[in-house]
N, C-alpha and C. Protein backbone atom coordinates (compact mmCIF):
# COMPACT_ATOMS: atom_id res chain seq x y z
N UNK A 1 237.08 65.82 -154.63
CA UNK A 1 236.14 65.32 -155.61
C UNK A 1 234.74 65.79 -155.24
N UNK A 2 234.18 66.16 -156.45
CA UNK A 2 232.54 67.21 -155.92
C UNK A 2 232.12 66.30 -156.81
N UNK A 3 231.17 64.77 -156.50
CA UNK A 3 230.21 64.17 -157.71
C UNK A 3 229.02 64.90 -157.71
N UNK A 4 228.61 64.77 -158.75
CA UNK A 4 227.16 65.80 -159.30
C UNK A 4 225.88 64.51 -159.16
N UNK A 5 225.43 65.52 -157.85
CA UNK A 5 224.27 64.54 -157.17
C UNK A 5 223.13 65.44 -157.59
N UNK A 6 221.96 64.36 -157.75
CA UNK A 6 221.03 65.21 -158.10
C UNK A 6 219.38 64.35 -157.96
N UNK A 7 218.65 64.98 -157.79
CA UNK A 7 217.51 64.22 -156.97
C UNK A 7 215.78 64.43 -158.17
N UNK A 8 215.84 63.55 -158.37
CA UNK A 8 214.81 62.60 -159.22
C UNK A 8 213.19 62.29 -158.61
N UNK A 9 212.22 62.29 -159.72
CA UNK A 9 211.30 61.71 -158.72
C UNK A 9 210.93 60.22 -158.60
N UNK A 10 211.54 60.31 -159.69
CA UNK A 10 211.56 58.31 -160.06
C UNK A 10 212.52 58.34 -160.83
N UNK A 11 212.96 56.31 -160.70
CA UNK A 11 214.28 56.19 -161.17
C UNK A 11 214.17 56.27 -162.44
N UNK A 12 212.80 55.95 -163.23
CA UNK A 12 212.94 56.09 -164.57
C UNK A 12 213.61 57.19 -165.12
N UNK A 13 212.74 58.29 -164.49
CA UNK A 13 213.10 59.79 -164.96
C UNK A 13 214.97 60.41 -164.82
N UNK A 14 215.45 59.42 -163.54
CA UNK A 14 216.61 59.31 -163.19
C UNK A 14 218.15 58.80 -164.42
N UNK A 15 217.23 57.78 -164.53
CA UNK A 15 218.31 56.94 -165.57
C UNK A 15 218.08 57.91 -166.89
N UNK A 16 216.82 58.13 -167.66
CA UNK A 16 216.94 59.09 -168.68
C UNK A 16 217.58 60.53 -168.70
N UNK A 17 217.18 61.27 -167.65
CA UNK A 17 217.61 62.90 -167.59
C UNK A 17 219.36 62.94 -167.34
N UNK A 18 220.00 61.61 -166.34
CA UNK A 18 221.04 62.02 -165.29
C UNK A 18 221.83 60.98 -166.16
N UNK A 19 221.29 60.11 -166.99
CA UNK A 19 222.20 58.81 -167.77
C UNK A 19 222.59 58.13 -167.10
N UNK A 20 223.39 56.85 -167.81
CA UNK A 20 223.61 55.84 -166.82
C UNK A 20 225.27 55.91 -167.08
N UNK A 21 225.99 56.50 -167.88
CA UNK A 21 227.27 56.50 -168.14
C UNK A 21 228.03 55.46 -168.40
N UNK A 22 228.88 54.95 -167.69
CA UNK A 22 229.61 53.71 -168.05
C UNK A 22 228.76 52.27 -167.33
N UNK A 23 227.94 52.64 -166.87
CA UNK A 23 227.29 51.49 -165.73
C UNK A 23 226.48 52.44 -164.92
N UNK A 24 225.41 51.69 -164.13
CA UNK A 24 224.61 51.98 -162.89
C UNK A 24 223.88 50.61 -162.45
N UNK A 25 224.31 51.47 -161.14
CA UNK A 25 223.79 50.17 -160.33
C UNK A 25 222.48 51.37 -159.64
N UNK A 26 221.87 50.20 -159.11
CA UNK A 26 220.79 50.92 -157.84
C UNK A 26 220.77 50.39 -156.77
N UNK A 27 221.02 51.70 -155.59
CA UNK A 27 221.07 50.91 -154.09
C UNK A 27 219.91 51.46 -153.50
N UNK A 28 219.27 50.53 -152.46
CA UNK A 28 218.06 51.04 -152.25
C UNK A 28 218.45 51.04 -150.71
N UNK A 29 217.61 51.67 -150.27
CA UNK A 29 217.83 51.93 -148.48
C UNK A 29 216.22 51.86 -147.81
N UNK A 30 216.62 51.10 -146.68
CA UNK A 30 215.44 50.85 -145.93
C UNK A 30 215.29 51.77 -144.89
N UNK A 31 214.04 52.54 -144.44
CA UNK A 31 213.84 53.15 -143.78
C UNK A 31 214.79 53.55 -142.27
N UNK A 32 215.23 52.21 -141.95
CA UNK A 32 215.80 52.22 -140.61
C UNK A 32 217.47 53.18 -141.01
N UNK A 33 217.97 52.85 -142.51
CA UNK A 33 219.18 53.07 -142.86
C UNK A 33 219.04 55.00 -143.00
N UNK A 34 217.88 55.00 -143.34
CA UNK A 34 217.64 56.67 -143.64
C UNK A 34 217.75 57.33 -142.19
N UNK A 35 217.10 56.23 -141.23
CA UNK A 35 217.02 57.01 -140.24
C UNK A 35 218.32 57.37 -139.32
N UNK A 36 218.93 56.28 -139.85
CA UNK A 36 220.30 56.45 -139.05
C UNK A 36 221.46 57.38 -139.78
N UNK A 37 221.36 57.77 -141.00
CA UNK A 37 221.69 58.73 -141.97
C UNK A 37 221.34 59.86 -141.17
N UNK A 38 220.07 60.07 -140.62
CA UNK A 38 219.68 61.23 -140.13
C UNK A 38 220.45 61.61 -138.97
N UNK A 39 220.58 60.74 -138.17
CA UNK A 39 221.51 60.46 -137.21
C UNK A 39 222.89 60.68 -136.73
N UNK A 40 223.17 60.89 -138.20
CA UNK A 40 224.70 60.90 -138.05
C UNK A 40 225.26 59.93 -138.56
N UNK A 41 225.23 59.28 -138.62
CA UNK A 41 225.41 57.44 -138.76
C UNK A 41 225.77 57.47 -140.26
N UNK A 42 226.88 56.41 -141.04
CA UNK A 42 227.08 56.47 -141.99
C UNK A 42 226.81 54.97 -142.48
N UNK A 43 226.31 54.86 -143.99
CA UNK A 43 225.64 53.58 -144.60
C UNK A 43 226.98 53.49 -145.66
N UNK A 44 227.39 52.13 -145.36
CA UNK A 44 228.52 51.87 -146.08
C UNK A 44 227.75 50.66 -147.13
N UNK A 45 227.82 50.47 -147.93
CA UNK A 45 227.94 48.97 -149.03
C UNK A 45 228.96 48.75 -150.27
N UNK A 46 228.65 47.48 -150.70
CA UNK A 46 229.28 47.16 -151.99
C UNK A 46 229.17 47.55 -153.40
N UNK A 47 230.07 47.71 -154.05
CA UNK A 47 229.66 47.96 -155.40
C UNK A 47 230.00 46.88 -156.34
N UNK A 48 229.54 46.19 -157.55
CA UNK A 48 229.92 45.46 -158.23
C UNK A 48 231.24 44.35 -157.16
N UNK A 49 230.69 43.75 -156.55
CA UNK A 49 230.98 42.52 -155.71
C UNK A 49 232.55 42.38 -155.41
N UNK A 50 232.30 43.66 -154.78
CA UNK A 50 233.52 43.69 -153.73
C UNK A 50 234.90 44.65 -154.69
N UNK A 51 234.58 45.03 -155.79
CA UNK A 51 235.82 45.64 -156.61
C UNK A 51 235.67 47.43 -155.72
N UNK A 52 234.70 47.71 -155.81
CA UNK A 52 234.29 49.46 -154.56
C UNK A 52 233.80 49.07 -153.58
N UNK A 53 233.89 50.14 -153.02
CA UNK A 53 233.38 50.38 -151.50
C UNK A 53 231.90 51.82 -151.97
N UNK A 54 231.47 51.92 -151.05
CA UNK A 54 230.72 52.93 -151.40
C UNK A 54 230.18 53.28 -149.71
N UNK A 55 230.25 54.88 -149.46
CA UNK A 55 229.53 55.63 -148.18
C UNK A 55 228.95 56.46 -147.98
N UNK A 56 227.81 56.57 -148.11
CA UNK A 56 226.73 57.54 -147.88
C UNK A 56 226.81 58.03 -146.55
N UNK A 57 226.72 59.53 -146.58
CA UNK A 57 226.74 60.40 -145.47
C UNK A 57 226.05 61.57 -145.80
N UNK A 58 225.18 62.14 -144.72
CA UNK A 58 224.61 63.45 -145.00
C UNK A 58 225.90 64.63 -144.96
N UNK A 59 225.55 65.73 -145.85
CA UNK A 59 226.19 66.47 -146.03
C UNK A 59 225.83 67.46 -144.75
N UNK A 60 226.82 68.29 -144.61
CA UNK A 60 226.81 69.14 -142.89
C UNK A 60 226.10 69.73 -142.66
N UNK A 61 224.57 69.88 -143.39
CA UNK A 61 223.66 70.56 -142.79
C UNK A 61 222.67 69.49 -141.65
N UNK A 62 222.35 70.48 -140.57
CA UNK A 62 222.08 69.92 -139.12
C UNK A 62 220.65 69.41 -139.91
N UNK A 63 220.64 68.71 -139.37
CA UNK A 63 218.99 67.59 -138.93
C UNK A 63 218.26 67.83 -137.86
N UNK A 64 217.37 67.99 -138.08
CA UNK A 64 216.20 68.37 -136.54
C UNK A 64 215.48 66.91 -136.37
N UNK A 65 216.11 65.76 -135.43
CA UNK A 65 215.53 64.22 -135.44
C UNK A 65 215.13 64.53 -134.13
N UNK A 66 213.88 64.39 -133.98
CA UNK A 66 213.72 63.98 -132.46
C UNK A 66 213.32 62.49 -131.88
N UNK A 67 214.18 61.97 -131.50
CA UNK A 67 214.92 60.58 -131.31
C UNK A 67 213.47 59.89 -131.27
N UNK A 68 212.65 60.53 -129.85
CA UNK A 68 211.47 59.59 -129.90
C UNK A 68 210.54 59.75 -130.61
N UNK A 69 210.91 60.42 -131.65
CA UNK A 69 209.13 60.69 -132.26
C UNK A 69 209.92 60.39 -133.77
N UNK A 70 210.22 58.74 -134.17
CA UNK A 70 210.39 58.68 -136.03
C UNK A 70 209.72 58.44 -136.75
N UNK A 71 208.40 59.45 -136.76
CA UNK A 71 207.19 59.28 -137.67
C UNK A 71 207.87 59.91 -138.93
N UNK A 72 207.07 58.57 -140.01
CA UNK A 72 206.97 59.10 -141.53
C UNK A 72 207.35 60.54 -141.53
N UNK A 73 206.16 61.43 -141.41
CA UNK A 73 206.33 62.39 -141.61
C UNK A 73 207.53 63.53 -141.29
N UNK A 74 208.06 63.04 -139.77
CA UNK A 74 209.03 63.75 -139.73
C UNK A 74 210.34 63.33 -140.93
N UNK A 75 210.35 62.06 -140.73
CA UNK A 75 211.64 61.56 -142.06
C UNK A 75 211.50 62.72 -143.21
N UNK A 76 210.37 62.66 -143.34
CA UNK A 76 209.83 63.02 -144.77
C UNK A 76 209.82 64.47 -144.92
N UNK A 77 209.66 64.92 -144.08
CA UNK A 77 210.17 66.53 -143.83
C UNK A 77 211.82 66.90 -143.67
N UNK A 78 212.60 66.11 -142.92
CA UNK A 78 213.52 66.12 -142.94
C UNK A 78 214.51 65.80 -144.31
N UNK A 79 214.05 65.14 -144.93
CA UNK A 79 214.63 64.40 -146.42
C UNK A 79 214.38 65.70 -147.43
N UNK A 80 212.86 66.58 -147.30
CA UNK A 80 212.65 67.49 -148.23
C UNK A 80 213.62 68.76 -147.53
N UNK A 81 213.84 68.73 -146.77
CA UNK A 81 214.32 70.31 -146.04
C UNK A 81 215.64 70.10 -147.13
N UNK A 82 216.13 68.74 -147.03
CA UNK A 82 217.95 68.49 -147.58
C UNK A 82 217.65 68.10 -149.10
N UNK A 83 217.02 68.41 -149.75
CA UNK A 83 217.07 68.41 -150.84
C UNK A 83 216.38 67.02 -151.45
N UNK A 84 215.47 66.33 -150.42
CA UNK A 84 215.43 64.79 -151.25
C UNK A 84 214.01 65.02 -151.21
N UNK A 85 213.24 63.44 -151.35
CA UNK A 85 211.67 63.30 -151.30
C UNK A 85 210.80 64.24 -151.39
């Protein structure tokens, strides 16, 4: 299964251009969750109360995190290199 992901600059623009189809939900992620995304680390949650599962994982391109230094900016460089922010 290849879902068609695609990156927005706001959700408004999101829900109009990409539609909402049969339903949408919105999951939001807190900084610490991105960072551990970066990491390697996978962010699991719920969908519509317990009927899905849902798991976010970066796709196999390498991440340049340097553990002690998780300034904004590096996130934020890192997120644009992979296609996001």
């Amino acid at each position: 299964m290849n879902p068609k992901i695609e990156v927005y600059d706001s959700l408004k623009s999101a829900k109009q251009e990409f539609g909402e189809n049969f339903g949408a939900y919105v999951f939001r992620l807190t900084r610490a969750q991105i960072e551990a995304l970066l990491q390697g680390r996978v962010v699991a949650f719920d969908i519509n109360e317990g009927e899905y599962a849902g798991f976010l994982v970066l796709d196999e391109v390498e991440v340049q995190f340097d553990e002690s230094n998780k300034s904004e900016k590096q996130i934020r460089a890192n997120l644009k290199r992979l296609g996001g922010v």
